[in-house]
N, C-alpha and C. Protein backbone atom coordinates (compact mmCIF):
# COMPACT_ATOMS: atom_id res chain seq x y z
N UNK A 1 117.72 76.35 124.25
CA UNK A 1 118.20 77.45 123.43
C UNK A 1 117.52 77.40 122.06
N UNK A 2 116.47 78.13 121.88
CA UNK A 2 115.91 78.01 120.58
C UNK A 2 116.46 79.51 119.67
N UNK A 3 116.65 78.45 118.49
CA UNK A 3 116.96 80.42 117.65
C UNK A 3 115.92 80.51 117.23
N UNK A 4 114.88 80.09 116.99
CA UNK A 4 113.56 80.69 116.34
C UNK A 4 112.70 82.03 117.50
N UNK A 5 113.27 81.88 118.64
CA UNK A 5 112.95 83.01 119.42
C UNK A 5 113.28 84.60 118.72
N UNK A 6 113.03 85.57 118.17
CA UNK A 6 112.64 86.75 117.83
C UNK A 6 113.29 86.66 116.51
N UNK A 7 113.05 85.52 115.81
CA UNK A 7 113.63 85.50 114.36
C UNK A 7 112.89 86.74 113.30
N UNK A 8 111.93 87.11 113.78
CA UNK A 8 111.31 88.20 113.11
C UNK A 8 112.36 89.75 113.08
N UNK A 9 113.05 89.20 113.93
CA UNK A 9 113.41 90.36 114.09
C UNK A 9 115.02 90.55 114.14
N UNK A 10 115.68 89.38 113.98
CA UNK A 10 116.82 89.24 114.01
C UNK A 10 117.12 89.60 112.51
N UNK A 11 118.62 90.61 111.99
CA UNK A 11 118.74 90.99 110.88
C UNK A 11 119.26 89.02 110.28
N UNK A 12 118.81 89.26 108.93
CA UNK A 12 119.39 87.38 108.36
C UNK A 12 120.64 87.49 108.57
N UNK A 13 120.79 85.86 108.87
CA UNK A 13 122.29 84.94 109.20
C UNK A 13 123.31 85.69 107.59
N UNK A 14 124.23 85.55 107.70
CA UNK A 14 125.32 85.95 106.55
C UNK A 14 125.13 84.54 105.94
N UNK A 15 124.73 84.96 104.47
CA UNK A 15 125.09 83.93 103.62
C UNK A 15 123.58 83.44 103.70
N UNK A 16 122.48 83.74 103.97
CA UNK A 16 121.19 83.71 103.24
C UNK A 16 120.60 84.19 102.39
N UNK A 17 120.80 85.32 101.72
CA UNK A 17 120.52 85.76 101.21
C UNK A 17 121.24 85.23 99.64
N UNK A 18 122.52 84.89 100.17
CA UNK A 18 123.60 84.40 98.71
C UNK A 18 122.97 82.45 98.81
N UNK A 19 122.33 81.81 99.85
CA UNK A 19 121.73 80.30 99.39
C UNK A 19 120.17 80.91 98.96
N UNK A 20 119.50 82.09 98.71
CA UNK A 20 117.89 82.06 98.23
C UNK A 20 118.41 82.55 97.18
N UNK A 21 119.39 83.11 96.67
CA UNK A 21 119.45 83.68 95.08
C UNK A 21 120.11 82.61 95.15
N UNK A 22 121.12 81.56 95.08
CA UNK A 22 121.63 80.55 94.35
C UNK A 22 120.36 79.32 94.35
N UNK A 23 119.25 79.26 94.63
CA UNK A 23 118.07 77.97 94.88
C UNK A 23 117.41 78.39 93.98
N UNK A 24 117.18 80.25 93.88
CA UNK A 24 116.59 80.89 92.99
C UNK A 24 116.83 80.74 91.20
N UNK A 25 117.86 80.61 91.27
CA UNK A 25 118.67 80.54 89.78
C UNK A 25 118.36 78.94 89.63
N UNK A 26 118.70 77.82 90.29
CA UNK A 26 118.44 76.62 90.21
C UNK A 26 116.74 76.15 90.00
N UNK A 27 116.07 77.14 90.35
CA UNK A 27 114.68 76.87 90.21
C UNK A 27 114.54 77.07 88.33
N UNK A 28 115.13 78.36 88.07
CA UNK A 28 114.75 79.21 86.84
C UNK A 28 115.49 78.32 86.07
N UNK A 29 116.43 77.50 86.06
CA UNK A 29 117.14 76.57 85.11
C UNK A 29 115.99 75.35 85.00
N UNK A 30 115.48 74.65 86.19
CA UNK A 30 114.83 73.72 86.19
C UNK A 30 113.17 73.94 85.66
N UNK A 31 113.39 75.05 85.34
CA UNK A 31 111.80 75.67 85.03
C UNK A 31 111.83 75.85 83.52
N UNK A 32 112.78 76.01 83.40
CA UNK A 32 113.35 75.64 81.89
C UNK A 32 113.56 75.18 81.01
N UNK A 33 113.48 73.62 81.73
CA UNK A 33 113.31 72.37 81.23
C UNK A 33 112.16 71.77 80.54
N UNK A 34 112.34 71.20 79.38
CA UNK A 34 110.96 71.05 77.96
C UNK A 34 110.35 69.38 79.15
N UNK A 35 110.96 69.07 79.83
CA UNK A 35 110.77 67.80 80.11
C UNK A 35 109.86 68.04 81.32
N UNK A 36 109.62 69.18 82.11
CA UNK A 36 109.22 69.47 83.27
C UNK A 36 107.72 69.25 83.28
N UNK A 37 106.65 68.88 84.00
CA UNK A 37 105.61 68.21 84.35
C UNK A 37 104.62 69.47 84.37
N UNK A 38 103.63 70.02 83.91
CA UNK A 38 102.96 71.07 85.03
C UNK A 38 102.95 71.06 86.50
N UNK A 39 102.16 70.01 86.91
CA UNK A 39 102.61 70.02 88.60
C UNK A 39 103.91 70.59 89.19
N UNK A 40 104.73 70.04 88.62
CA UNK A 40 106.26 70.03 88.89
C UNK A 40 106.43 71.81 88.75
N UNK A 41 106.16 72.21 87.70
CA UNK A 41 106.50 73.34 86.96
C UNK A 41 106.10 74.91 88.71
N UNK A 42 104.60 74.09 88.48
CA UNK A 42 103.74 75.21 89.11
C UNK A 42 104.40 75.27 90.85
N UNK A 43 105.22 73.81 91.22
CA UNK A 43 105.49 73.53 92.46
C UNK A 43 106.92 74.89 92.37
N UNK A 44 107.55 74.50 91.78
CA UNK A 44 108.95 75.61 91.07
C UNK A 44 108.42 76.70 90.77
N UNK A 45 107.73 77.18 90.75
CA UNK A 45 106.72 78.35 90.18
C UNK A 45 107.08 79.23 91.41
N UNK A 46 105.96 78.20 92.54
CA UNK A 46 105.69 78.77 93.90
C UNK A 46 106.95 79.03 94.78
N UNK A 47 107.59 77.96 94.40
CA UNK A 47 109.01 77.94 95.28
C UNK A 47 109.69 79.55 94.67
N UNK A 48 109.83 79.67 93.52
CA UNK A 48 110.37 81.16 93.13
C UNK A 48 110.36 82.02 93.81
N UNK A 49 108.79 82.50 93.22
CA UNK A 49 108.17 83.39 93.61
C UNK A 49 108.27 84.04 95.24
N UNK A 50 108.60 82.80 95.90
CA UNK A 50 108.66 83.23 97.73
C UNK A 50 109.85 83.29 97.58
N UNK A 51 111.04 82.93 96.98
CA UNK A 51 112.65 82.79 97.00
C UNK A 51 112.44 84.71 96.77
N UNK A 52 112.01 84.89 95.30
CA UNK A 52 111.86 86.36 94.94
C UNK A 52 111.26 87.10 95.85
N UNK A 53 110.61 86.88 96.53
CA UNK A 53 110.03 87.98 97.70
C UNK A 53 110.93 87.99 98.75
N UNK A 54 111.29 86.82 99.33
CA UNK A 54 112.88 86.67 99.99
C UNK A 54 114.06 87.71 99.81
N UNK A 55 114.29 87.34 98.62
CA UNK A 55 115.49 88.25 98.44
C UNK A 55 115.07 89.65 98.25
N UNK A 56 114.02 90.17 97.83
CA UNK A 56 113.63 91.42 97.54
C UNK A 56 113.56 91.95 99.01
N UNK A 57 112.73 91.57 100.06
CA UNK A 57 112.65 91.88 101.55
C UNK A 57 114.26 92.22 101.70
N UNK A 58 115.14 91.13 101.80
CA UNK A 58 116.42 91.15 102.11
C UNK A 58 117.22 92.54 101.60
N UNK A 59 116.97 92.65 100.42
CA UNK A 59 117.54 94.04 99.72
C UNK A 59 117.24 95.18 100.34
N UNK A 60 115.93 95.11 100.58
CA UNK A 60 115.03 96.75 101.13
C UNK A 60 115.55 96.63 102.46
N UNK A 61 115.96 95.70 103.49
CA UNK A 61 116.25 95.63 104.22
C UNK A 61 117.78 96.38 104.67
N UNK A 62 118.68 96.21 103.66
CA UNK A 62 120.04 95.95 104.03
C UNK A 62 119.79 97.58 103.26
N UNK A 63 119.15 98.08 102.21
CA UNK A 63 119.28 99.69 101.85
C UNK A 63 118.86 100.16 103.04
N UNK A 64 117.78 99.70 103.87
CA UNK A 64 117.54 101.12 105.37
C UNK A 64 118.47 100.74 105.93
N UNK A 65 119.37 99.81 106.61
CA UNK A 65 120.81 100.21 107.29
C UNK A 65 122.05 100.59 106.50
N UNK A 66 121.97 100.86 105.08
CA UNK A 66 122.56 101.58 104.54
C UNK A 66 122.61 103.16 104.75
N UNK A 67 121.17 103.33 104.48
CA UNK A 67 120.52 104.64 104.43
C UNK A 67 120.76 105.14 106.08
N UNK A 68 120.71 104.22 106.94
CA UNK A 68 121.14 104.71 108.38
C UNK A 68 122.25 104.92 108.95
N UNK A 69 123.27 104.57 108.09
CA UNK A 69 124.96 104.55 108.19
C UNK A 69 125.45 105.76 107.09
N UNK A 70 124.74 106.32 106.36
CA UNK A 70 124.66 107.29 106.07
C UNK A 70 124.18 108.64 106.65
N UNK A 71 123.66 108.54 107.60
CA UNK A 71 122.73 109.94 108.39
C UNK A 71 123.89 110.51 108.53
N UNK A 72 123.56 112.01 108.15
CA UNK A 72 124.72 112.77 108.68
C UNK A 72 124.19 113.44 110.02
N UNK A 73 125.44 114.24 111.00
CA UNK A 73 125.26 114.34 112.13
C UNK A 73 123.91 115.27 112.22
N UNK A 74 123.41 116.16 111.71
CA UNK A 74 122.58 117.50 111.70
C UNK A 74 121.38 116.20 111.73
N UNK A 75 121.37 114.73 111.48
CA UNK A 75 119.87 114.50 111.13
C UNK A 75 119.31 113.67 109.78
N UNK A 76 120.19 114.60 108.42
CA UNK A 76 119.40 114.30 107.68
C UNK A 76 120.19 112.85 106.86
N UNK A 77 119.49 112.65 106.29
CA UNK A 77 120.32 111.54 105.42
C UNK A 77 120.14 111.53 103.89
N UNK A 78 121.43 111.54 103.28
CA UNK A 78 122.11 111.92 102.00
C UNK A 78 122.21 110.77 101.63
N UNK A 79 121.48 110.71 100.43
CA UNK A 79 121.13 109.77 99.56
C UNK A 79 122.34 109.58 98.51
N UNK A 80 123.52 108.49 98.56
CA UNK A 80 124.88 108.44 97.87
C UNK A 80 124.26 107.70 96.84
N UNK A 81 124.68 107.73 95.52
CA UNK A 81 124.75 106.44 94.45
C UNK A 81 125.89 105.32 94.88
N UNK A 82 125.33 103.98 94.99
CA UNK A 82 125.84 102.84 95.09
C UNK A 82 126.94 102.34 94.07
N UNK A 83 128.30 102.63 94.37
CA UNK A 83 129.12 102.48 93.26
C UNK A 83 129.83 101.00 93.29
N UNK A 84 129.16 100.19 92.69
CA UNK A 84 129.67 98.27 92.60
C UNK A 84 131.21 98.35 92.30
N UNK A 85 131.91 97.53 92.98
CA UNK A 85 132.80 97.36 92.19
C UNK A 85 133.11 96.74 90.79
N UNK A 86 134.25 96.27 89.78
CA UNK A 86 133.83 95.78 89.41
C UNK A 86 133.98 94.25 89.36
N UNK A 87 132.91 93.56 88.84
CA UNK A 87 132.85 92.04 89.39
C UNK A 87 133.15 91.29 87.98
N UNK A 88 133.82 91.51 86.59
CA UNK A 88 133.99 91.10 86.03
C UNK A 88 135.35 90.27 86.46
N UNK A 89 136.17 90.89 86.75
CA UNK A 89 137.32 90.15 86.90
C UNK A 89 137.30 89.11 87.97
N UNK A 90 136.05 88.69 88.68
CA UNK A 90 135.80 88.08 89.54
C UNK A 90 135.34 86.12 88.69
């Protein structure tokens, strides 16, 4: 039983997207650091940068099954503004 079989194509596991933005933030703190090495720096650099393309894929991803749970019946699909709740009291 392998799960790497059509991982291309499987929508992401729940809760990946919330461990590449929390590794993401841990990178940008540690990148932060006056004590940090270049090597070190540029290794955290790279690690970002793919965390940030990660989560960006993930986003564009989860707006087209948004945008598809929106189609109305005739076809077309109506573009709603995304209203957050709010997360202060959180």
């Amino acid at each position: 039983m392998s799960s790497t079989t059509n991982k291309a194509t499987e929508p992401p596991r729940k809760g990946d997207f919330e461990k590449s933005l929390g590794r993401l933030e841990e990178v940008v703190k540690h990148l932060e650091s006056p004590e940090l090495s270049l090597d070190e720096a540029m290794k955290l650099f790279e690690e970002g940068v793919k965390l940030s393309r990660q989560c960006q894929k993930q986003l564009e991803e989860a707006e087209g099954r948004v945008e598809i749970l929106l189609k109305k019946a005739d076809g077309k699909i109506v573009a709603e503004p995304f209203e957050p709740e709010d997360e202060s009291s959180s």
